[in-house]
Protein backbone atom coordinates (compact mmCIF):
# COMPACT_ATOMS: atom_id res chain seq x y z
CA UNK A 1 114.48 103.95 202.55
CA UNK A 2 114.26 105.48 206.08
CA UNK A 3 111.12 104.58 207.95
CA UNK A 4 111.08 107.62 209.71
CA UNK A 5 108.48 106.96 212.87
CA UNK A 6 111.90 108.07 215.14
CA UNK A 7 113.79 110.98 215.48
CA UNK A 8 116.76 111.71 213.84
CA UNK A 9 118.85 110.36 216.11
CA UNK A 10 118.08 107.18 214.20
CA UNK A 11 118.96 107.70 210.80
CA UNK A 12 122.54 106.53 210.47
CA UNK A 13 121.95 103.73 212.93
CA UNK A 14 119.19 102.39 209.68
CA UNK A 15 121.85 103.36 206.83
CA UNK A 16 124.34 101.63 208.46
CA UNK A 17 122.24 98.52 209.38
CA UNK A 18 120.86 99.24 205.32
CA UNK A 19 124.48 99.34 203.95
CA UNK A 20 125.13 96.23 205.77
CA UNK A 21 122.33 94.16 204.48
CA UNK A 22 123.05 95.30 200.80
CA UNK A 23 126.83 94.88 201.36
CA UNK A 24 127.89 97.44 200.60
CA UNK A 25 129.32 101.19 202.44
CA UNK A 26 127.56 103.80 200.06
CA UNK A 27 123.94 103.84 198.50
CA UNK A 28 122.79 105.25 195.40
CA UNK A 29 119.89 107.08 196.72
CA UNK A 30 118.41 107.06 200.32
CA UNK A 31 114.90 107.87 201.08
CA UNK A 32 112.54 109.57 203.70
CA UNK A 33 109.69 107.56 203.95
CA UNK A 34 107.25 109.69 204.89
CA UNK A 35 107.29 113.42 206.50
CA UNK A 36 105.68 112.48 209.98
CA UNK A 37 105.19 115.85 211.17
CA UNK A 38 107.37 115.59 214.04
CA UNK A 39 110.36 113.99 212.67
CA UNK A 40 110.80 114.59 208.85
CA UNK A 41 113.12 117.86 209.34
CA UNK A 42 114.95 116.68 212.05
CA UNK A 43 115.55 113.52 209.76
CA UNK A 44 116.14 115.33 206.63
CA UNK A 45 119.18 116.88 208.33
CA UNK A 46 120.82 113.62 209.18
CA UNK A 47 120.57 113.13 205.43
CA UNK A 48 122.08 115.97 204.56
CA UNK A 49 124.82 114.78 206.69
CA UNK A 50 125.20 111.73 205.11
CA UNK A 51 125.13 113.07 201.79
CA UNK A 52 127.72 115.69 202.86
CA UNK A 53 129.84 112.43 204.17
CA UNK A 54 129.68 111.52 200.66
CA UNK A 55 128.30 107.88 201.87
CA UNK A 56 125.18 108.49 199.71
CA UNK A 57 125.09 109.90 195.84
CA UNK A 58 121.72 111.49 196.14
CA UNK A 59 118.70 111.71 198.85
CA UNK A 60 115.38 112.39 198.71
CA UNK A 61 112.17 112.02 199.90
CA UNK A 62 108.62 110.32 199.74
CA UNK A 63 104.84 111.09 199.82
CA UNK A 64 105.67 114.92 200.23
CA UNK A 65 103.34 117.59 199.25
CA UNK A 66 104.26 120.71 198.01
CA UNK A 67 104.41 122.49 201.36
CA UNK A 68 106.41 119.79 203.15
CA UNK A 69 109.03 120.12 199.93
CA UNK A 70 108.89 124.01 201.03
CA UNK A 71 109.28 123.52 204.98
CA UNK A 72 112.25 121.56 203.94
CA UNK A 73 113.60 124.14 201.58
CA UNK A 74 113.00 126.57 204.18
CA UNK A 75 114.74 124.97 206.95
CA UNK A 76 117.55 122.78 205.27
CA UNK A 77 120.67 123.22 202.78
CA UNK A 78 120.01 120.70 200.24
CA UNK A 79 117.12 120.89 198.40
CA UNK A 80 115.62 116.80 198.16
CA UNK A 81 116.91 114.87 194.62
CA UNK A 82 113.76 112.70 194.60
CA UNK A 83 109.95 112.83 195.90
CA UNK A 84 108.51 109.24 195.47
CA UNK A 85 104.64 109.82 195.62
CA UNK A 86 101.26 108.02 194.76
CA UNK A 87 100.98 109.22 190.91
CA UNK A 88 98.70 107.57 188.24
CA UNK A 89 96.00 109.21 185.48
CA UNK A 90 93.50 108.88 188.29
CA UNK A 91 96.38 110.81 190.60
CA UNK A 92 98.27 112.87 188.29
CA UNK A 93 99.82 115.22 190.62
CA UNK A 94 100.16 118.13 188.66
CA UNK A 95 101.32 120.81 191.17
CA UNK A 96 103.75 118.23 192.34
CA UNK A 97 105.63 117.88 189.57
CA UNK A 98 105.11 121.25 188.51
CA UNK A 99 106.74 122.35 191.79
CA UNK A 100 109.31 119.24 191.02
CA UNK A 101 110.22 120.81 187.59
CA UNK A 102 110.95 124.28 188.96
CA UNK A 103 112.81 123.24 191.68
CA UNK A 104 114.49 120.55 190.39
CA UNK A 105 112.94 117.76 192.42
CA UNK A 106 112.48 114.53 190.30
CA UNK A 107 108.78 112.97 190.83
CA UNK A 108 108.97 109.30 191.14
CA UNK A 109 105.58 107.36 191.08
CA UNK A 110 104.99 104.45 193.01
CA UNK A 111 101.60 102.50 191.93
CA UNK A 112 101.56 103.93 188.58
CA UNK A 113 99.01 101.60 187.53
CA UNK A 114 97.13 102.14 190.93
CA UNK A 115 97.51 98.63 192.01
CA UNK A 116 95.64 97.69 188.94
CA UNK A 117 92.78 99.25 189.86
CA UNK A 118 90.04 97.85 187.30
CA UNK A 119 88.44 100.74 187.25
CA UNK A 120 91.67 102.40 185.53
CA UNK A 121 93.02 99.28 184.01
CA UNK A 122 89.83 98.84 181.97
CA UNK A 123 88.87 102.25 182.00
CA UNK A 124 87.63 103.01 177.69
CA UNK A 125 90.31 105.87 177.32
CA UNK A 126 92.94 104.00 178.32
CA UNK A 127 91.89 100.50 176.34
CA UNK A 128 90.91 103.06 173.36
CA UNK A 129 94.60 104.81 173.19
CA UNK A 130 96.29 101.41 173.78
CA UNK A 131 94.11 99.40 170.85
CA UNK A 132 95.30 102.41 168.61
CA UNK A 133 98.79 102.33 169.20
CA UNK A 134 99.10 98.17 169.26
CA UNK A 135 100.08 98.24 173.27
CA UNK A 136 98.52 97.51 176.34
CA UNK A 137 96.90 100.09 178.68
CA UNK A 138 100.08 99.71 181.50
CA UNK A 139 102.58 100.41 178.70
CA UNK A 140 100.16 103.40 177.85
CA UNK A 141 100.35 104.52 181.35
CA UNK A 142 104.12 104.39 181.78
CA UNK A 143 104.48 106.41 178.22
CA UNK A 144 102.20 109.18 179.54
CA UNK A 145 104.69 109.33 182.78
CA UNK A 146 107.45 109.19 180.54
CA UNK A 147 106.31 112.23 178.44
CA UNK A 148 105.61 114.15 181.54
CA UNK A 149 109.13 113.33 182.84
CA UNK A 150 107.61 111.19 185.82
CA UNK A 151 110.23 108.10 186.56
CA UNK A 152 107.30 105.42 186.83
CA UNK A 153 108.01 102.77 189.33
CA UNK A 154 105.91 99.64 188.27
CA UNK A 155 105.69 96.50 190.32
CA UNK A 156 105.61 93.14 187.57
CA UNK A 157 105.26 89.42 188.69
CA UNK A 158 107.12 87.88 185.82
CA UNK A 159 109.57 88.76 183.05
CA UNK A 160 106.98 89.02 180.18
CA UNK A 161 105.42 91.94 182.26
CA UNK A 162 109.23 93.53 182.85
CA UNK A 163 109.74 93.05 179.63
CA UNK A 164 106.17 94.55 178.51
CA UNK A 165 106.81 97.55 180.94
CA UNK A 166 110.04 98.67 179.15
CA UNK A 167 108.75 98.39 175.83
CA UNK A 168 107.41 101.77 175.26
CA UNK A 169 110.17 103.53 173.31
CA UNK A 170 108.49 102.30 169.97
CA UNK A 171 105.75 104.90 169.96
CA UNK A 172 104.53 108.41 171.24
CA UNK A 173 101.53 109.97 172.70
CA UNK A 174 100.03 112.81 170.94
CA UNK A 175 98.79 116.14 172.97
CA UNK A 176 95.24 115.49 172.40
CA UNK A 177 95.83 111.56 173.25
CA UNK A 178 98.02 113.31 176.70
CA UNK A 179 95.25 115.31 177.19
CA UNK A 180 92.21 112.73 177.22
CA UNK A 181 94.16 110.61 179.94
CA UNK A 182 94.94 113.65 181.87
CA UNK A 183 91.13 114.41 182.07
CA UNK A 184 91.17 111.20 184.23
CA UNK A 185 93.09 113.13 187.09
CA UNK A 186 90.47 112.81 190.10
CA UNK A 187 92.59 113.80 192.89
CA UNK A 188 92.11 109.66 194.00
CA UNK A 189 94.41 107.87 196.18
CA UNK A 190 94.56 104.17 196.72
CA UNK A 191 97.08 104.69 199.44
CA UNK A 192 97.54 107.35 202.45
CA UNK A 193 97.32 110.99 201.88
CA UNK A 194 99.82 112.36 204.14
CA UNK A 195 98.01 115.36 204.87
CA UNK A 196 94.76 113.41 206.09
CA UNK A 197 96.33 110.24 207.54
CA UNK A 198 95.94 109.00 210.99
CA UNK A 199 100.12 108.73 211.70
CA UNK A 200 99.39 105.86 214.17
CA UNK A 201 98.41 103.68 210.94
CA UNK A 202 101.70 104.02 209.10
């Protein structure tokens, strides 16, 4: 991931220093941190040029709204892989991955159990759906991403929660169950909004 606070100019001096510490000479996927409104196009072109290079399989992009995806898609040739945004049932970003799904932009969430947020974690829907189906309220959550085609990136602190997290194959969420955790969307963020944030914070 690119921490993009500098110009372009600084991109493939970071993969190369990335590549390096991973040991390897390609990456999988390579990502703009954040569209910092005076860099992220500039940036997104040296991507482009790495991808072209064929010293990256796919690149993408983080915490971008819907109009940053369109400045890029605007100004650039390739059209971003991944967006890697804040997304949980309290920030369900709906016109996100809409947006995603017509363009063909994968939405990855980050915090998809908003840093366990008790508030969510305990929150009755959630505990109600998960006592029904015989799982717990994060493996709830990442089945509702799942359904919605969201790639849910949870953080776990031992291998019973790893192994908790990808157990959620065994059972599906009906529409009126999808629907009762989507009436939890409240537009809340537990990290920066990139439309609102002071840029000298990040």
């Amino acid at each position: 991931m690119y921490p993009n606070r500098d110009s372009g100019g600084y991109v493939r001096e970071a993969f190369n220093r990335s590549c390096k510490k991973l040991g390897v000479k390609k990456l999988g996927l390579y990502l703009l941190h954040f569209p910092f409104p005076d860099t992220y196009i500039d940036c997104w072109k040296e991507f482009e040029k790495l991808y072209k290079e064929g010293l990256v399989d796919a690149i993408g992009v983080c915490n971008c709204e819907v109009h940053h995806l369109q400045t890029i898609m605007e100004t650039c040739e390739i059209v971003p892989f991944v967006d890697q945004v804040e997304c949980h049932p309290y920030l369900a970003q709906d016109d996100l991955l809409a947006f995603g799904k017509e363009h063909g932009i994968q939405i990855e969430a980050y915090s998809p159990f908003a840093r366990n947020l008790p508030d969510l974690i305990y929150n009755p829907i959630l505990k109600g759906i998960a006592k029904t189906k015989g799982k717990n309220v994060h493996q709830v959550i990442l089945r509702w991403d799942f359904q919605r085609d969201v790639i849910a990136i949870p953080k776990a602190s031992s291998m019973q929660r790893i192994e908790q997290n990808c157990d959620i194959f065994d059972f599906t969420l009906s529409d009126e169950e999808m629907s009762r955790i989507q009436s939890l969307n409240k537009g809340f963020r537990i990290r920066f909004n990139p439309d609102t944030v002071d840029y000298a914070d990040l």
